[in-house]
Protein backbone atom coordinates (compact mmCIF):
# COMPACT_ATOMS: atom_id res chain seq x y z
CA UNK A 1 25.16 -3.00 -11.32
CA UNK A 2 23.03 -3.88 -8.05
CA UNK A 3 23.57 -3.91 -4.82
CA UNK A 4 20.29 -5.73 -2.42
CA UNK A 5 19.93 -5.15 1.36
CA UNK A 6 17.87 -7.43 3.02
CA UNK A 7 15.67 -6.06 6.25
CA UNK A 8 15.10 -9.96 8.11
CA UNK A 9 12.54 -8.72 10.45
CA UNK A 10 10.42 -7.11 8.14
CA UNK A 11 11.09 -9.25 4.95
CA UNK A 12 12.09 -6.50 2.45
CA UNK A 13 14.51 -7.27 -0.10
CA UNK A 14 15.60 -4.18 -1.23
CA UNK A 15 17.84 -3.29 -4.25
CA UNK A 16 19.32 -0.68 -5.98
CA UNK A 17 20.12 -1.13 -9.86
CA UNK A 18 22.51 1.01 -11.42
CA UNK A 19 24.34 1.15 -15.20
CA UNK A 20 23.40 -0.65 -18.07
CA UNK A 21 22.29 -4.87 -17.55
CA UNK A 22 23.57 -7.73 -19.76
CA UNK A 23 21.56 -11.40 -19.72
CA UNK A 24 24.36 -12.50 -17.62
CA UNK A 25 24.16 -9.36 -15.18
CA UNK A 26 20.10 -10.54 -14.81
CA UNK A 27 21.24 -13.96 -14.13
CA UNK A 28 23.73 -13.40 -11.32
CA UNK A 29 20.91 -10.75 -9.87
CA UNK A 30 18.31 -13.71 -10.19
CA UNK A 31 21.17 -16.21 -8.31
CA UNK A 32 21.62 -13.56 -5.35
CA UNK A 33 18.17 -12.88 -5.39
CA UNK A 34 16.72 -16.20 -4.75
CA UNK A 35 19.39 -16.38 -1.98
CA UNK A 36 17.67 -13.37 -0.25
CA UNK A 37 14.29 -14.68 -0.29
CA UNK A 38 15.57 -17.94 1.23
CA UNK A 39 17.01 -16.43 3.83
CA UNK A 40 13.38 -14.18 4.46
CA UNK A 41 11.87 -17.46 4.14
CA UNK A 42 14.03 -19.01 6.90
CA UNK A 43 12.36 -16.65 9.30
CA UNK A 44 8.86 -18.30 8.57
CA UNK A 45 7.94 -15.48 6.49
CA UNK A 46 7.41 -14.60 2.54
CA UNK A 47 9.48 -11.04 1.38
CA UNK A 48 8.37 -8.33 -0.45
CA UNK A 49 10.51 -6.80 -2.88
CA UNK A 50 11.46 -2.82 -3.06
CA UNK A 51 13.72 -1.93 -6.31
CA UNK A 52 15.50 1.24 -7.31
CA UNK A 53 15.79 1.46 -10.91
CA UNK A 54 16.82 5.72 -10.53
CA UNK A 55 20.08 5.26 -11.48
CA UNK A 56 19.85 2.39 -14.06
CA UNK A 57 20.13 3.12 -17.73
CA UNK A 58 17.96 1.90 -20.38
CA UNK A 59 18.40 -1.51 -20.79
CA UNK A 60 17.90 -3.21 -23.81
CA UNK A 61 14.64 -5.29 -24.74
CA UNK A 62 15.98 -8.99 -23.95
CA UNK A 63 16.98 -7.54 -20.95
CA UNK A 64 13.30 -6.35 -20.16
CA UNK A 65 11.71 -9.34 -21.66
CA UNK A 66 14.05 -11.48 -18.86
CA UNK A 67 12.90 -9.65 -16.52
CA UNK A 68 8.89 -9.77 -17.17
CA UNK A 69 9.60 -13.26 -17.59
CA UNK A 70 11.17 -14.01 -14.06
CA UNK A 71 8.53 -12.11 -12.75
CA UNK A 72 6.09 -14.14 -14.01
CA UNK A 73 7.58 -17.80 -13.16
CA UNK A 74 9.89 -17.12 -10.59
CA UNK A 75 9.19 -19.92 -7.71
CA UNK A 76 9.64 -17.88 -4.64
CA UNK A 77 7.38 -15.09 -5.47
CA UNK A 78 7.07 -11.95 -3.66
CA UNK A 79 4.21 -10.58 -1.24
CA UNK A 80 4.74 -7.15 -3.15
CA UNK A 81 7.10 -5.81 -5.42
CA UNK A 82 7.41 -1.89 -5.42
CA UNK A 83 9.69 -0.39 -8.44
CA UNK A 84 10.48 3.15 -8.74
CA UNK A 85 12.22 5.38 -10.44
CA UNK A 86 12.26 9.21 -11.44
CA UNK A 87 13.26 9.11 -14.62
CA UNK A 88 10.49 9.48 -17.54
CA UNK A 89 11.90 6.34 -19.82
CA UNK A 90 12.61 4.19 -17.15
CA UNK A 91 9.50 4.59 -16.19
CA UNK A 92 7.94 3.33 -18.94
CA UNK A 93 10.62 -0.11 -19.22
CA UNK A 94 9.43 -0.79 -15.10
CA UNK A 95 5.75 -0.40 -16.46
CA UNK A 96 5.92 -3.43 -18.95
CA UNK A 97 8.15 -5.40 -15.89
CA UNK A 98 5.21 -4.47 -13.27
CA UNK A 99 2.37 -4.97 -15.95
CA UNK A 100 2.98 -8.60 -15.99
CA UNK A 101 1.94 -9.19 -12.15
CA UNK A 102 -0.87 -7.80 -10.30
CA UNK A 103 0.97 -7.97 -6.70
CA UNK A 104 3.64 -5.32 -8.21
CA UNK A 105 3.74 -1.46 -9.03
CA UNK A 106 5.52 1.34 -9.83
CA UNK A 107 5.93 4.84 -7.70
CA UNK A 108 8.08 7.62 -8.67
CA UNK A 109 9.94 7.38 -5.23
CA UNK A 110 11.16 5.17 -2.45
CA UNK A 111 8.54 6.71 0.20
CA UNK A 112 5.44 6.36 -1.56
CA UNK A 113 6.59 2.53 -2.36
CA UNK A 114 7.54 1.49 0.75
CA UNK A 115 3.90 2.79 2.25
CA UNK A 116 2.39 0.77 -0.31
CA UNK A 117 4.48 -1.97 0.45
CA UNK A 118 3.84 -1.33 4.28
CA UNK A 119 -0.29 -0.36 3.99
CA UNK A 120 -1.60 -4.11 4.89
CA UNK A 121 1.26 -3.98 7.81
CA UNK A 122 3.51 -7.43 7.81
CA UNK A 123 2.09 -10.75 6.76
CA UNK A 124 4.27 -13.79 7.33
């Protein structure tokens, strides 16, 4: 359902979501996320969040209202959060999750959001 790679010396979180989420799938994600960004925090700096949504199906409305939500209030916030995706409804579900925040968007592929990610270079 997700898998997250974390990149210490640059302080991207990275994850891949795959399949179709439940409420308690978000939770655990939420659990192992906040342990990532601890651990970029540790390091004196703040991460910045890169998510694959390309092979996730789409997920149902609670699941996409969670999500908005923890984007909103979550405590350790992100720098930047890039989401992409190539598929057309997909698309749309990240759109409502990015709309919510101005420090995240949406690209169609993992290149074009990591340069955005990159294009002010490393802040800690």
């Amino acid at each position: 359902m997700h898998t997250i790679t974390t990149d210490l010396a640059s302080g991207i979180i990275e994850v891949d979501a795959s399949g179709f989420w439940t409420i308690e799938h978000v939770e655990g994600f939420l659990i192992d996320l906040e342990r990532e960004a601890r651990r970029v925090l540790a390091t004196g700096k703040r991460h910045m969040l890169l998510c694959n949504f390309s092979k996730s199906a789409i997920q149902p409305q609670e699941v996409i209202a969670m999500l908005q939500n923890t984007a909103r209030t979550l405590p350790l916030k992100s720098r930047k959060v890039a989401l992409y995706t190539n598929g057309k409804l997909a698309r749309l579900q990240v759109k409502r999750i990015a709309a919510v925040r101005d420090d995240m968007a949406v690209f169609d592929d993992r290149e074009t959001a990591m340069a955005w990610m990159l294009e002010d270079g490393p802040k800690g």
